[in-house]
N, C-alpha and C. Protein backbone atom coordinates (compact mmCIF):
# COMPACT_ATOMS: atom_id res chain seq x y z
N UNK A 1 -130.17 -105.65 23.84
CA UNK A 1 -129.60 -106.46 24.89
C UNK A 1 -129.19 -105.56 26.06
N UNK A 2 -129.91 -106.07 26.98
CA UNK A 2 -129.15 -104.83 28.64
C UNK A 2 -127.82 -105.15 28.67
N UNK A 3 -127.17 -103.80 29.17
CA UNK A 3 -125.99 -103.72 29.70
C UNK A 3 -125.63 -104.60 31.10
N UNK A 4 -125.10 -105.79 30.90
CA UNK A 4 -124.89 -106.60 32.31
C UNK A 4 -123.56 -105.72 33.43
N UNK A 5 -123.24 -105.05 32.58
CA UNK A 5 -122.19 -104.30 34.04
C UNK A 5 -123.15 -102.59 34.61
N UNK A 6 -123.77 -103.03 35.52
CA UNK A 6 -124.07 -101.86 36.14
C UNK A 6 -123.73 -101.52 37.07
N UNK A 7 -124.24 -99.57 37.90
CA UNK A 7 -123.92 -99.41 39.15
C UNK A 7 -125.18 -99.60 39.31
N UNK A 8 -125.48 -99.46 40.84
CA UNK A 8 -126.40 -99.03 41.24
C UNK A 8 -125.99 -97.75 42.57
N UNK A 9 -126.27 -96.37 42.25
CA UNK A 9 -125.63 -94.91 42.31
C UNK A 9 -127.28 -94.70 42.73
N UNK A 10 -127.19 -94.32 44.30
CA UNK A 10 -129.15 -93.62 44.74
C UNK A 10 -130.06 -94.55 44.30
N UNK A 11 -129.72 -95.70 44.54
CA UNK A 11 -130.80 -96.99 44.02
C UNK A 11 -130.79 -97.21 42.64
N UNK A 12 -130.33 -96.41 41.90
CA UNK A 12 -131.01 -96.12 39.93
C UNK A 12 -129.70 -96.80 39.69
N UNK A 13 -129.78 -97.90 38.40
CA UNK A 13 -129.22 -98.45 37.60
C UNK A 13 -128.25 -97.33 36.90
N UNK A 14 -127.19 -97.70 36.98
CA UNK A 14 -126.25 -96.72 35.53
C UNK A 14 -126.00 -97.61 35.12
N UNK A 15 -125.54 -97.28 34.10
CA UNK A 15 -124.58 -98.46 33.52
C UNK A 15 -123.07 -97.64 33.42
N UNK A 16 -122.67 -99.38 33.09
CA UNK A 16 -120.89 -98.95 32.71
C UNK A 16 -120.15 -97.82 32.07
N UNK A 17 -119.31 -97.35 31.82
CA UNK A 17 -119.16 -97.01 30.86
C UNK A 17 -118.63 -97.90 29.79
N UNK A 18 -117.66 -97.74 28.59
CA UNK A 18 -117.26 -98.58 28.07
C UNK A 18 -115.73 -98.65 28.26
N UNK A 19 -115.12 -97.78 29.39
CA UNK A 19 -113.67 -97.92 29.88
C UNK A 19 -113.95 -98.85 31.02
N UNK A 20 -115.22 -98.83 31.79
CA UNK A 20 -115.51 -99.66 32.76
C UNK A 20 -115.53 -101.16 32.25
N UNK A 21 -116.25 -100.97 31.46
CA UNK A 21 -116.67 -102.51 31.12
C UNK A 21 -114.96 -103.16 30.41
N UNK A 22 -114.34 -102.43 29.58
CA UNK A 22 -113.05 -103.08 29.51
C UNK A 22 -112.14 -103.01 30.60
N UNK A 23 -112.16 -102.51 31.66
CA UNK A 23 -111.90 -102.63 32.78
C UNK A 23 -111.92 -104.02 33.44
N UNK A 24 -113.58 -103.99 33.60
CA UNK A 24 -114.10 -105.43 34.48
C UNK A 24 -113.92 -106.60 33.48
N UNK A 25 -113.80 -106.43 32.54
CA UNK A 25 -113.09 -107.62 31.58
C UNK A 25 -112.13 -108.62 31.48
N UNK A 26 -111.38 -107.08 31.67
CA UNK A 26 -109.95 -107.82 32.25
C UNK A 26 -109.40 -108.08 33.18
N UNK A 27 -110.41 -107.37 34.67
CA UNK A 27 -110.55 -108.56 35.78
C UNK A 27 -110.81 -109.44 35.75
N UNK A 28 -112.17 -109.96 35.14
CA UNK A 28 -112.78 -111.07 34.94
C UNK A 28 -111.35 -112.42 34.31
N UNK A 29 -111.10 -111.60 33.19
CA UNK A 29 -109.86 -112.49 32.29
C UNK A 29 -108.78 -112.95 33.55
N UNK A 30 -108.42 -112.00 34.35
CA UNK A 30 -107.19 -112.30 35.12
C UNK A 30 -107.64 -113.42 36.00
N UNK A 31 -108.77 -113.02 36.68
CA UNK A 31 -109.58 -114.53 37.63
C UNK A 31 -109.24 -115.49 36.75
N UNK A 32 -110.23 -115.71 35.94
CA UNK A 32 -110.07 -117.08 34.83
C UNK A 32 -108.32 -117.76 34.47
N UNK A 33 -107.48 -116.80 34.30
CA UNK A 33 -106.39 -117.23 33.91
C UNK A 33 -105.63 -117.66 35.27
N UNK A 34 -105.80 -117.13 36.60
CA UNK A 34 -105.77 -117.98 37.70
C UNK A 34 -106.26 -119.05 37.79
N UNK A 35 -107.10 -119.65 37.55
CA UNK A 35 -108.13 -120.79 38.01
C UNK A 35 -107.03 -122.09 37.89
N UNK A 36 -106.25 -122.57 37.15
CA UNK A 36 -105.83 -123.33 36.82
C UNK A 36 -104.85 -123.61 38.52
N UNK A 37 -104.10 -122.52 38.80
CA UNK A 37 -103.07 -122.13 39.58
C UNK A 37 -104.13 -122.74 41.32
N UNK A 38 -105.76 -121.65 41.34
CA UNK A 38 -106.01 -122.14 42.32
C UNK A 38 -106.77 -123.74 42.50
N UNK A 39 -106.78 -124.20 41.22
CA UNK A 39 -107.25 -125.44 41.28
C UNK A 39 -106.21 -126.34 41.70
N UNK A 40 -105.13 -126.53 41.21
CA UNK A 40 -103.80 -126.94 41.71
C UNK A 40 -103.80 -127.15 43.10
N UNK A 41 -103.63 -126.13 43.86
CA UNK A 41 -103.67 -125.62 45.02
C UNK A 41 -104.51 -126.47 45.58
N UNK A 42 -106.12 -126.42 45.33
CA UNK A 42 -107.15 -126.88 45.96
C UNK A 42 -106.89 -128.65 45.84
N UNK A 43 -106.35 -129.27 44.93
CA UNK A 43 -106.39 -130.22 44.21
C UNK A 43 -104.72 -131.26 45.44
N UNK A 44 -103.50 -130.50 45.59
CA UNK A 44 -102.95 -130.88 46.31
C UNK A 44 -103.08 -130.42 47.70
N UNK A 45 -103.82 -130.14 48.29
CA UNK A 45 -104.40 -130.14 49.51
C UNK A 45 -105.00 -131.39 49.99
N UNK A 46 -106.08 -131.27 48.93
CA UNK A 46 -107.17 -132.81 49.21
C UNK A 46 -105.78 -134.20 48.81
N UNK A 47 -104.98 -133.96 47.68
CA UNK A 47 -103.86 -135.11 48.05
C UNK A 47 -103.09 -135.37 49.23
N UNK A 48 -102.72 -134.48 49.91
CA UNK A 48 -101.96 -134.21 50.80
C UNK A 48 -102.83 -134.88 52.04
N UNK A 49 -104.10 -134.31 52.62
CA UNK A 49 -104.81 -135.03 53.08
C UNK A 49 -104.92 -136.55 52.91
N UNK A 50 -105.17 -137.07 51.71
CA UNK A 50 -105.29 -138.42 50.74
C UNK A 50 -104.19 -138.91 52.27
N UNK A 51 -102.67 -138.67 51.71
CA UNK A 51 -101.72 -139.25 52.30
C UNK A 51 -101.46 -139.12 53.58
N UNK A 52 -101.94 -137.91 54.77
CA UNK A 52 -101.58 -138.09 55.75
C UNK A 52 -102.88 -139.03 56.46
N UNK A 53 -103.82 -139.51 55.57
CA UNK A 53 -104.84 -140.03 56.18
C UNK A 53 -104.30 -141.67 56.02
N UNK A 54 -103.68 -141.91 55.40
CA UNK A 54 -102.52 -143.63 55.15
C UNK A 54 -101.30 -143.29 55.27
N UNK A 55 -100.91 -142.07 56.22
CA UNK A 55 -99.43 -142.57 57.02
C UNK A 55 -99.26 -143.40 57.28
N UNK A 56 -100.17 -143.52 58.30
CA UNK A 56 -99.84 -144.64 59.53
C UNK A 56 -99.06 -145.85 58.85
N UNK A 57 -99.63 -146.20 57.35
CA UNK A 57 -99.74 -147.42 57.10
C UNK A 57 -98.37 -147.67 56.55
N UNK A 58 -97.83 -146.50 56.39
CA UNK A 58 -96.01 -146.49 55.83
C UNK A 58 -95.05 -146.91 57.10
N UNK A 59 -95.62 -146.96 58.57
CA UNK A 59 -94.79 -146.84 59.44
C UNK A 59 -93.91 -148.38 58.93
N UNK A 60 -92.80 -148.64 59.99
CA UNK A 60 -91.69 -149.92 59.71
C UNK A 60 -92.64 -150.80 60.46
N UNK A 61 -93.39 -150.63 61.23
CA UNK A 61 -93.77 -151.91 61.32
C UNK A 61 -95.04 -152.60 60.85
N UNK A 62 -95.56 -152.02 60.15
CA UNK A 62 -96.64 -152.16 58.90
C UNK A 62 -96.17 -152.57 57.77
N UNK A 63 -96.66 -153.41 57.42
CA UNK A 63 -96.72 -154.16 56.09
C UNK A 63 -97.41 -153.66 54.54
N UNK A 64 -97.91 -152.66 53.84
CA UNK A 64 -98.50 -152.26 53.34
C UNK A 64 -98.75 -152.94 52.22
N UNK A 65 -100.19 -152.67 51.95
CA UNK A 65 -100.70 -153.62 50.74
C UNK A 65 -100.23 -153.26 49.55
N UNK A 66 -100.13 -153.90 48.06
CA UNK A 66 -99.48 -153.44 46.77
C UNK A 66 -100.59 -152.55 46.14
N UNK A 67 -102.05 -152.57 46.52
CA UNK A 67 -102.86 -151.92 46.05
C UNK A 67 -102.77 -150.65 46.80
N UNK A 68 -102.15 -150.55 48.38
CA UNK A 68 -101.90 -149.11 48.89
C UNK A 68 -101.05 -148.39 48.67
N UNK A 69 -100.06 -149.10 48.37
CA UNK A 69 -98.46 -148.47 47.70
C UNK A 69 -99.01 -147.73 46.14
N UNK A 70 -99.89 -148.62 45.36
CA UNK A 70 -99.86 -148.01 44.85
C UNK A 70 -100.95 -146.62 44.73
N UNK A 71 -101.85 -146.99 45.14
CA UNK A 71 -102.62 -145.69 45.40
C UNK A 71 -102.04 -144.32 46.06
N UNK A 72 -101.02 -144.58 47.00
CA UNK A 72 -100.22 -143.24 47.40
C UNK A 72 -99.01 -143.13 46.44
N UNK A 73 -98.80 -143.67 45.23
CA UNK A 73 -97.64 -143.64 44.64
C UNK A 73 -99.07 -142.75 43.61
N UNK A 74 -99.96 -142.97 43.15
CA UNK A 74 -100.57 -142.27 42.40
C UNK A 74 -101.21 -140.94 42.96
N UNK A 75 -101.28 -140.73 44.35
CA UNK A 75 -101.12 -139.56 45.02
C UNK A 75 -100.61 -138.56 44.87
N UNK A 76 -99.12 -139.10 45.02
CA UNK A 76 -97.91 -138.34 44.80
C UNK A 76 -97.74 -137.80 43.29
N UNK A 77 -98.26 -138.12 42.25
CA UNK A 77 -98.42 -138.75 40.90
C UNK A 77 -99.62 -137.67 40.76
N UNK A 78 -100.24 -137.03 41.20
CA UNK A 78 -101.04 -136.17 40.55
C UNK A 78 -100.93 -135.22 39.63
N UNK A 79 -99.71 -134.20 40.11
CA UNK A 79 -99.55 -132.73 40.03
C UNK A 79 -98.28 -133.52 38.16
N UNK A 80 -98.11 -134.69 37.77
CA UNK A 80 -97.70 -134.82 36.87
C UNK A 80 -98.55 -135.46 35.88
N UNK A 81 -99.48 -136.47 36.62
CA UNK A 81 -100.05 -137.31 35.84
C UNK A 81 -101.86 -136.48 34.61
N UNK A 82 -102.06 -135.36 35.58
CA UNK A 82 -103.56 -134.69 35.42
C UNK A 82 -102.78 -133.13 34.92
N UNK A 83 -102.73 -132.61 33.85
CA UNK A 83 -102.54 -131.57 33.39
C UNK A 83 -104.83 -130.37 33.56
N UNK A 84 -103.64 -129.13 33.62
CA UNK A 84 -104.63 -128.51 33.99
C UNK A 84 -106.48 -128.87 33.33
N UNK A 85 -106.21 -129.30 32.08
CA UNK A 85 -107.70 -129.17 31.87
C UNK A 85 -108.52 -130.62 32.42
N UNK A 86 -107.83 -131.06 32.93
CA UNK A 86 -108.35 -132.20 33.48
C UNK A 86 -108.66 -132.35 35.45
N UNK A 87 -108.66 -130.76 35.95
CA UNK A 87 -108.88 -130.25 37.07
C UNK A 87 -110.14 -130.59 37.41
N UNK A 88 -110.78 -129.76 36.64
CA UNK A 88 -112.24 -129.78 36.91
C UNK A 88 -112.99 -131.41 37.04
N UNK A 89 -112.07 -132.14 36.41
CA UNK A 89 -112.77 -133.57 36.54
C UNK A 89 -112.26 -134.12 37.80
N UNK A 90 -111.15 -133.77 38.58
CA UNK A 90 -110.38 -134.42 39.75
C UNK A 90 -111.18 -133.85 40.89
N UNK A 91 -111.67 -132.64 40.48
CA UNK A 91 -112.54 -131.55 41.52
C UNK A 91 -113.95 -131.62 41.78
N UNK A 92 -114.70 -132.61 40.78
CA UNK A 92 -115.82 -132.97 40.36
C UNK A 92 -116.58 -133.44 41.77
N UNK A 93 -117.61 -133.16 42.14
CA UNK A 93 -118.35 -133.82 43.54
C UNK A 93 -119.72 -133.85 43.24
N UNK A 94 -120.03 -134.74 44.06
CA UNK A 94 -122.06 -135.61 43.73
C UNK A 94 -122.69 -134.36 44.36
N UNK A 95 -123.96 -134.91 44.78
CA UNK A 95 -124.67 -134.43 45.30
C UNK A 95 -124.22 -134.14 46.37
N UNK A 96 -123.45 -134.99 47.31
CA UNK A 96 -123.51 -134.50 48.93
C UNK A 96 -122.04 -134.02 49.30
N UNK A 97 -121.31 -133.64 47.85
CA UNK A 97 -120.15 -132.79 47.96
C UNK A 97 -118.79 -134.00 47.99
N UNK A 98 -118.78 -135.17 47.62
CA UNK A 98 -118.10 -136.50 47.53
C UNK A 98 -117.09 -136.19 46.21
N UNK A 99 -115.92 -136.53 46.65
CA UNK A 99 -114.95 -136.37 44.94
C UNK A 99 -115.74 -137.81 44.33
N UNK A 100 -115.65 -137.25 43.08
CA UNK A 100 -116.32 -138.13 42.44
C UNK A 100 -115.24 -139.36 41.40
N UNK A 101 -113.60 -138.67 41.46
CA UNK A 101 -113.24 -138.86 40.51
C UNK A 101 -112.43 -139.79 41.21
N UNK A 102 -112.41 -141.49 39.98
CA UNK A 102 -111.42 -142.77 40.95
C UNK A 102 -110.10 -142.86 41.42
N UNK A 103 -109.57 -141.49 41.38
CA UNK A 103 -108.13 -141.45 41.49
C UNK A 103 -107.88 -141.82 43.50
N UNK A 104 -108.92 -140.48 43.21
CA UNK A 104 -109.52 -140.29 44.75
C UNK A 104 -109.59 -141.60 45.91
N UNK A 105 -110.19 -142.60 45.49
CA UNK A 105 -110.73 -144.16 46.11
C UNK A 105 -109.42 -144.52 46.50
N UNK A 106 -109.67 -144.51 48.17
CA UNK A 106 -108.82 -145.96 48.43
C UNK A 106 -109.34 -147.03 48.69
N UNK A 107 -108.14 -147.58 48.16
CA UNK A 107 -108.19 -149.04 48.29
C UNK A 107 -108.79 -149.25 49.57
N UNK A 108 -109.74 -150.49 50.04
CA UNK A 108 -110.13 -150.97 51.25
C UNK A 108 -108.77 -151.89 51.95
């Protein structure tokens, strides 16, 4: 099996050593054990958006629908309701980069 951690040192392949490769390991590990943290992040952004895009509709002299109340009440409702391994499904997008997941949908 090739060594997947190489240099390339004057064009020529080296490889790792094996302090290297436990090295880049446990970079690799530290990324991964972030992910959760920057999914979060990425995840209340696009909420945050969600809601300043149906301000308007909170103003006093707007009437707001029970299906919009509640869709920004489930907004707000993310960062408790979706525990981390359920990121990747809130983060999920089609083909043309669309959240895919119904939390997402507002109400018309």
């Amino acid at each position: 099996m090739a060594n997947i951690y190489v240099h390339f040192i004057n064009g020529k392949e080296v490889p790792f050593t094996a302090e290297e490769i436990t090295a880049r390991k446990a970079e690799e590990q530290a990324e991964l054990d972030k992910k959760p943290q920057y999914d979060l992040a990425t995840i209340r952004k696009i909420r945050n958006q969600k809601l300043q895009e149906t301000d308007y509709l909170a103003m006093s002299d707007n009437t707001m629908s029970d299906e919009m109340k509640a869709f920004r009440k489930s907004m707000r409702d993310i960062p408790q309701d979706y525990s981390a391994d359920k990121y990747d499904e809130l983060l999920a997008r089609d083909s043309d980069l669309k959240l895919t997941h119904s939390v997402w949908k507002k109400p018309s």
